[in-house]
Structures are given as structure tokens and as C-alpha cells.
N, C-alpha and C. Protein backbone atom coordinates (compact mmCIF):
# COMPACT_ATOMS: atom_id res chain seq x y z
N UNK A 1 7.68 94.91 47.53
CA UNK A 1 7.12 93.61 47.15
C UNK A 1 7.41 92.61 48.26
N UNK A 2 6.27 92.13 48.84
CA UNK A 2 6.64 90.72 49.69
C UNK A 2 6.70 89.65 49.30
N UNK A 3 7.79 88.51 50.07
CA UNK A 3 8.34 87.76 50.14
C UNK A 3 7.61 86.62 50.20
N UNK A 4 6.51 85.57 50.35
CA UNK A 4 5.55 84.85 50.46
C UNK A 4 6.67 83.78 50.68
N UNK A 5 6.78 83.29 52.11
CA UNK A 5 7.80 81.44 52.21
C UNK A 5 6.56 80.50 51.84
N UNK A 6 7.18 79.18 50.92
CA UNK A 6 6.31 78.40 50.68
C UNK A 6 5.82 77.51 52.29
N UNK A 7 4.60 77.13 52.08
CA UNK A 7 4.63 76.09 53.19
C UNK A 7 4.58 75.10 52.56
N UNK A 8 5.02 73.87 52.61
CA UNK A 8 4.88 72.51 51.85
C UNK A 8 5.31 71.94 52.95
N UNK A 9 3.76 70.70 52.70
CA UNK A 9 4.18 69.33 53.84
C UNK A 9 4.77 68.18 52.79
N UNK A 10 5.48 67.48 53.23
CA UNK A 10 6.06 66.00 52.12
C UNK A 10 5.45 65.12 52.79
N UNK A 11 4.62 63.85 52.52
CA UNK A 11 5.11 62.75 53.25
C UNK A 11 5.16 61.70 52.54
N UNK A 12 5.88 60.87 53.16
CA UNK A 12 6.35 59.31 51.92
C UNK A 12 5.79 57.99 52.52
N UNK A 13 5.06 57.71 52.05
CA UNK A 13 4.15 56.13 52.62
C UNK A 13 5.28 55.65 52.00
N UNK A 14 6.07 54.50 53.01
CA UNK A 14 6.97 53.91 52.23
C UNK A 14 6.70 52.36 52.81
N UNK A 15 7.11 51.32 52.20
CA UNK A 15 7.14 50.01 52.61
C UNK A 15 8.60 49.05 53.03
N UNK A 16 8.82 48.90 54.64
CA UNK A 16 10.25 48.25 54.71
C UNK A 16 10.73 47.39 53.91
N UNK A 17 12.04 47.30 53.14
CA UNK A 17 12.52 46.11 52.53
C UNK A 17 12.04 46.66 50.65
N UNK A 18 11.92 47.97 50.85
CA UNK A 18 11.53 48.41 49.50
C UNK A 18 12.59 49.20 48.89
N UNK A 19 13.45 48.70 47.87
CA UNK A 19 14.64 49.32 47.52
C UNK A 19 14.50 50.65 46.81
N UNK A 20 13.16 50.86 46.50
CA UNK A 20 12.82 52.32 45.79
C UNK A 20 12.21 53.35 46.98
N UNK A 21 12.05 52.77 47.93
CA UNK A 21 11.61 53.99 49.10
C UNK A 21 12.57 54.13 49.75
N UNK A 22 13.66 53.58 49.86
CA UNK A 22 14.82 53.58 50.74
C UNK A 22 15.27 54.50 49.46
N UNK A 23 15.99 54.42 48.62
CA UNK A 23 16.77 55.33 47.76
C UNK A 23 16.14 56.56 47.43
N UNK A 24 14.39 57.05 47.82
CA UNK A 24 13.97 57.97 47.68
C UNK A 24 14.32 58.41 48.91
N UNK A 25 14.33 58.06 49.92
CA UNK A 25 14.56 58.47 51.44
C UNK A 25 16.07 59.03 51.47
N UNK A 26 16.87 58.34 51.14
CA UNK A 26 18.41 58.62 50.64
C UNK A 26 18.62 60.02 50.00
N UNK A 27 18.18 59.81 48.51
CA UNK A 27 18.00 61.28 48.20
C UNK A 27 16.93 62.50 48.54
N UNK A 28 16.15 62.43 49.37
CA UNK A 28 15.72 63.42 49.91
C UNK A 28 16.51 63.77 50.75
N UNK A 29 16.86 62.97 51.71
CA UNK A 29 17.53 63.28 52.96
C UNK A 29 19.27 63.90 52.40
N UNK A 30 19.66 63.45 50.87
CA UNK A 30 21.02 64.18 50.36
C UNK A 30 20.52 65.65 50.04
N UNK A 31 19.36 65.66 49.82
CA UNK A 31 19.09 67.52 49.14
C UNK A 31 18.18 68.10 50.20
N UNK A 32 18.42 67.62 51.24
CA UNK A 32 18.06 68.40 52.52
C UNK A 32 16.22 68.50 52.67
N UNK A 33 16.29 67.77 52.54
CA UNK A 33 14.76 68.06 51.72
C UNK A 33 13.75 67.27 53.17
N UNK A 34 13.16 67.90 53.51
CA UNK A 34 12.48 67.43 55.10
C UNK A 34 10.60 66.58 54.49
N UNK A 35 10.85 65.54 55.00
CA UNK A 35 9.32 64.94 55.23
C UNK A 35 9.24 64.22 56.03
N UNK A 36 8.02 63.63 56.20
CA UNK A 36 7.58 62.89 56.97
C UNK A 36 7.14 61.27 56.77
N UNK A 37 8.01 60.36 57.41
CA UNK A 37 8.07 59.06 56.65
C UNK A 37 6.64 58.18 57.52
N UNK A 38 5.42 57.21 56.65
CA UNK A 38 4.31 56.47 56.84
C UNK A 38 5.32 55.65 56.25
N UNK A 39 5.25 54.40 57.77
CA UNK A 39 5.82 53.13 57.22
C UNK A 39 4.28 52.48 56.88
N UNK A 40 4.10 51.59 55.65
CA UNK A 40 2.55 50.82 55.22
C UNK A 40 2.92 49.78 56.01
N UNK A 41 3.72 49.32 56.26
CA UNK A 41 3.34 48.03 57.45
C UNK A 41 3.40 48.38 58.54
N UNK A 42 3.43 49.82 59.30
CA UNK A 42 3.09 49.76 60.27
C UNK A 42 1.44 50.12 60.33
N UNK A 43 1.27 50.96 58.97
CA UNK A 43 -0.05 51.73 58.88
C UNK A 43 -1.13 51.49 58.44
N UNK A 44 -1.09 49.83 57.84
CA UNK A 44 -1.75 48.69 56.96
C UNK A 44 -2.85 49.14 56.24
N UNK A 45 -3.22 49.54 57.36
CA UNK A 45 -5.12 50.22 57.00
C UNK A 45 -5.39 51.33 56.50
N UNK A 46 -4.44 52.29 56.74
CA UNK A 46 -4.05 53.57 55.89
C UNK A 46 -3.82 53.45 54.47
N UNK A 47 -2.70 52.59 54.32
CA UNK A 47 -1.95 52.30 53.01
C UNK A 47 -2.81 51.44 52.22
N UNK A 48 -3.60 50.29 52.78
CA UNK A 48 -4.37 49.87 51.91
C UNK A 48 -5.54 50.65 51.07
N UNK A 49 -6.21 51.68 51.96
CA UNK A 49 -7.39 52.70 51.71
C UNK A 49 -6.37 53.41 50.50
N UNK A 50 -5.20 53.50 50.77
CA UNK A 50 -4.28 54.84 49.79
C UNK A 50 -4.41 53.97 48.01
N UNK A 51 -3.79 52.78 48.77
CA UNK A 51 -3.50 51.72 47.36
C UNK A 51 -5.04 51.98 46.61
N UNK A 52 -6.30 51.58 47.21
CA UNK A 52 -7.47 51.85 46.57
C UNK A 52 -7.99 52.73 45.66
N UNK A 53 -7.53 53.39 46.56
CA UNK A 53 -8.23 55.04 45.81
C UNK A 53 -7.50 55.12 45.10
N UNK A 54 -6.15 54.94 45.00
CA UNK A 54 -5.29 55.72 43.55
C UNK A 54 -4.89 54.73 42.75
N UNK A 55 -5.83 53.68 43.14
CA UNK A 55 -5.40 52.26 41.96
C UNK A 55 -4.00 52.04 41.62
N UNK A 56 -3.43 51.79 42.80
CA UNK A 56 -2.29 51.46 42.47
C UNK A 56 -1.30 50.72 43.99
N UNK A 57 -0.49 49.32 43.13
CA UNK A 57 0.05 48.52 44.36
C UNK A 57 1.54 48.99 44.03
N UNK A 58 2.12 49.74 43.78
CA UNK A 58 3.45 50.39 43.83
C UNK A 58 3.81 51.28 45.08
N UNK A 59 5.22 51.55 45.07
CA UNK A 59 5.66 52.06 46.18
C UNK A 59 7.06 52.49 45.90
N UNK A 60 7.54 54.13 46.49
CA UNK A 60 6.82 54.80 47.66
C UNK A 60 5.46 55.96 46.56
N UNK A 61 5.00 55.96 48.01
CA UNK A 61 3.53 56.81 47.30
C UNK A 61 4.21 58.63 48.08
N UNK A 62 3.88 59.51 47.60
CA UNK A 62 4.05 60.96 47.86
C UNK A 62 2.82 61.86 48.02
N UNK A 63 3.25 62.28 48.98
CA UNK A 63 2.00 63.47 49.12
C UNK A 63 2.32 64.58 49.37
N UNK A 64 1.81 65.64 48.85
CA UNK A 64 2.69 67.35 49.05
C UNK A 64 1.91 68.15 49.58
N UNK A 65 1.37 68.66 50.14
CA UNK A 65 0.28 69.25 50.95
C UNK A 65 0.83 71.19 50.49
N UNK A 66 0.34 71.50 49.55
CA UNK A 66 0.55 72.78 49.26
C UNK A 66 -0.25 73.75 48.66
N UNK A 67 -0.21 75.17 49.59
CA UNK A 67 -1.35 76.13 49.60
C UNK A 67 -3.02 75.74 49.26
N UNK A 68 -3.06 74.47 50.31
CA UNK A 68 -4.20 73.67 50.79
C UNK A 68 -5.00 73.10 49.66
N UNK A 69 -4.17 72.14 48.74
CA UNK A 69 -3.87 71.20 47.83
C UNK A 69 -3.21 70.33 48.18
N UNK A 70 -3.44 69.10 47.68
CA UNK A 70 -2.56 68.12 47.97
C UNK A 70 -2.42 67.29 46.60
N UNK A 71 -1.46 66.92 46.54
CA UNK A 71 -0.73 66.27 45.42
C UNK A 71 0.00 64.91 45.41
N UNK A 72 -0.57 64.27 44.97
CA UNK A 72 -0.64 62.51 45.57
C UNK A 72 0.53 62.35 44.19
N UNK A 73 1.38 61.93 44.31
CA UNK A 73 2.53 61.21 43.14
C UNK A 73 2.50 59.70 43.64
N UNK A 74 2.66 58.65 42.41
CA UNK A 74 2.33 57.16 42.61
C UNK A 74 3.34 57.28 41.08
N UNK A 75 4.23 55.87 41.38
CA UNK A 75 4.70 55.11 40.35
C UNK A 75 4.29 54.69 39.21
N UNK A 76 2.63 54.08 39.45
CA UNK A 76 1.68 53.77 38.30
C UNK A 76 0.55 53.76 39.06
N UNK A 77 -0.46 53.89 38.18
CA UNK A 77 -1.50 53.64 38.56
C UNK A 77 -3.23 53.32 37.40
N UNK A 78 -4.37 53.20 37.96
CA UNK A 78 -4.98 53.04 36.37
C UNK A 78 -6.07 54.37 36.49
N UNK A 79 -5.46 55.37 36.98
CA UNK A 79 -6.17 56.47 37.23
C UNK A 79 -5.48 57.30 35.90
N UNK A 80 -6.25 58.65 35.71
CA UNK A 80 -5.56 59.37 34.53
C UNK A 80 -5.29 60.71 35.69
N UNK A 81 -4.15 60.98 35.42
CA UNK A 81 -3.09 61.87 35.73
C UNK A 81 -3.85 62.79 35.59
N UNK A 82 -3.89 63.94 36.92
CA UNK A 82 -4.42 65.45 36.96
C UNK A 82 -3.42 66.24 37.49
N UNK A 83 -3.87 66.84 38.20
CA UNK A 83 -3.68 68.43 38.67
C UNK A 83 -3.28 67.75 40.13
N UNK A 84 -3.88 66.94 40.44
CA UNK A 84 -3.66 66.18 41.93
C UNK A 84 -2.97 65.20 42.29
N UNK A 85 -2.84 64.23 40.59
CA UNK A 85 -2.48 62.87 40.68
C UNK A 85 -1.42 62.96 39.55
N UNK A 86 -0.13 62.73 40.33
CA UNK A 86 1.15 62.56 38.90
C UNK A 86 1.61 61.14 39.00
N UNK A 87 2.14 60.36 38.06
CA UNK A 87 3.28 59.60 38.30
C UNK A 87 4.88 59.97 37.72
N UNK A 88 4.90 59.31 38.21
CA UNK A 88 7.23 58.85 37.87
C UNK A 88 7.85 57.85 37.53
N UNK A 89 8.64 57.71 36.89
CA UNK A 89 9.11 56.63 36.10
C UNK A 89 10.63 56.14 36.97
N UNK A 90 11.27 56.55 37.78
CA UNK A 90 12.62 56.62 38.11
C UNK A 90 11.98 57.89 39.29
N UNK A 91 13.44 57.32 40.68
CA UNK A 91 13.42 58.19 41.65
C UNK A 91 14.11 59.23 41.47
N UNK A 92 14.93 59.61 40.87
CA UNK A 92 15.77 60.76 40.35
C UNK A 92 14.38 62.03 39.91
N UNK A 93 13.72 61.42 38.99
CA UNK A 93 12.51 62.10 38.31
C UNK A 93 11.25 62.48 39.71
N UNK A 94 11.13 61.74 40.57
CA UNK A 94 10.44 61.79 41.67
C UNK A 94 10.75 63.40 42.35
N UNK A 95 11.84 62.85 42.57
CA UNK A 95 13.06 63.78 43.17
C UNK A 95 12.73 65.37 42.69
N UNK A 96 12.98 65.13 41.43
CA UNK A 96 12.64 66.64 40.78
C UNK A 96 11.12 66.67 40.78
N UNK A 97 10.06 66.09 40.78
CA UNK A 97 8.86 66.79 40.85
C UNK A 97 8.32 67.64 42.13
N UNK A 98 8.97 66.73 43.55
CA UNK A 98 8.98 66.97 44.71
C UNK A 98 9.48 68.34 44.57
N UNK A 99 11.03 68.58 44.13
CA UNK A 99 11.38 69.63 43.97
C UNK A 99 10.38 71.41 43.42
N UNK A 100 9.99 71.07 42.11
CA UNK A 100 9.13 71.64 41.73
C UNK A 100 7.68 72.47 42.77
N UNK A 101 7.75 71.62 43.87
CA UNK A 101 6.69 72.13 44.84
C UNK A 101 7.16 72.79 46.00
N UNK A 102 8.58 72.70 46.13
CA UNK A 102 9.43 73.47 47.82
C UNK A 102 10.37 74.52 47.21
């Protein structure tokens, strides 16, 4: 039986001076957990197009890029939750969904 390694990309649109993307950054970086950080004020035009589409001005936003799916997690939003689109209530809970995909 073979072994299949997951590939999973992370990345965290996060916003400076945001006490919930910093403590998600914190605990990823405590459970070893590798991504790739989008600051929105450096990326304005990115992050605004992101905020649009997933109806939502919260932050940090998540993206999981797995077995060529991607999986957008948002805090709130006025979209209804799929297969693509989750939210989280608390970064602890973040934490473990991220988990769930690596």
C-alpha cells in the first residue's frame, strides 16, 4: 500500500495592527505549521477583490490550496457556507480546521 504525502498550500491575508491575525500567525507558527503570509495593506487591490467576493470585511482570511481545491475560511461573511467556503468563530477553532487539511 502507498503512502500518498499531502500537498497543502496555507496562505493568510492578514491586516497589520490586527490582533486576530497576529495570534493566528502565533499559533501556526507554535504547531509548526508553514504558510504563506498576504499583508492587505500591502496588497490593497488583492484584498479588496477577496473582501468582495466572499462578502466579508473581517480578518485574517485563509486559503488552503488542496488536491487542486481551494478552501477559502473567513470569520463571517453573507455567503452560505460550502465545500469551499467555511467560517470560524475563535482562532483556536481556525487552528483546528487548518489542521483538518495538513
Amino acid at each position: 500500500m502507498s503512502n500518498e504525502n499531502k500537498k497543502v498550500g496555507i496562505r493568510v491575508l492578514t491586516l497589520s495592527g490586527c490582533d486576530y491575525c497576529d495570534w493566528l500567525k502565533s499559533e501556526l507558527n507554535g504547531c509548526g505549521i508553514t504558510y504563506d503570509n498576504i499583508d492587505a495593506d500591502q496588497f490593497s487591490d488583492f484584498a479588496d477583490q477577496i473582501e468582495e467576493k466572499f462578502k466579508t470585511e473581517s480578518y485574517p482570511i485563509v486559503f488552503i490550496e488542496s488536491n487542486n481545491n481551494i478552501i477559502t475560511i473567513v470569520p463571517e461573511t453573507k455567503l452560505e457556507a460550502s465545500d469551499t467556503l467555511r467560517t470560524f468563530d475563535t482562532i483556536p477553532q481556525l487552528v483546528g480546521i487548518i489542521k483538518q487539511y495538513i
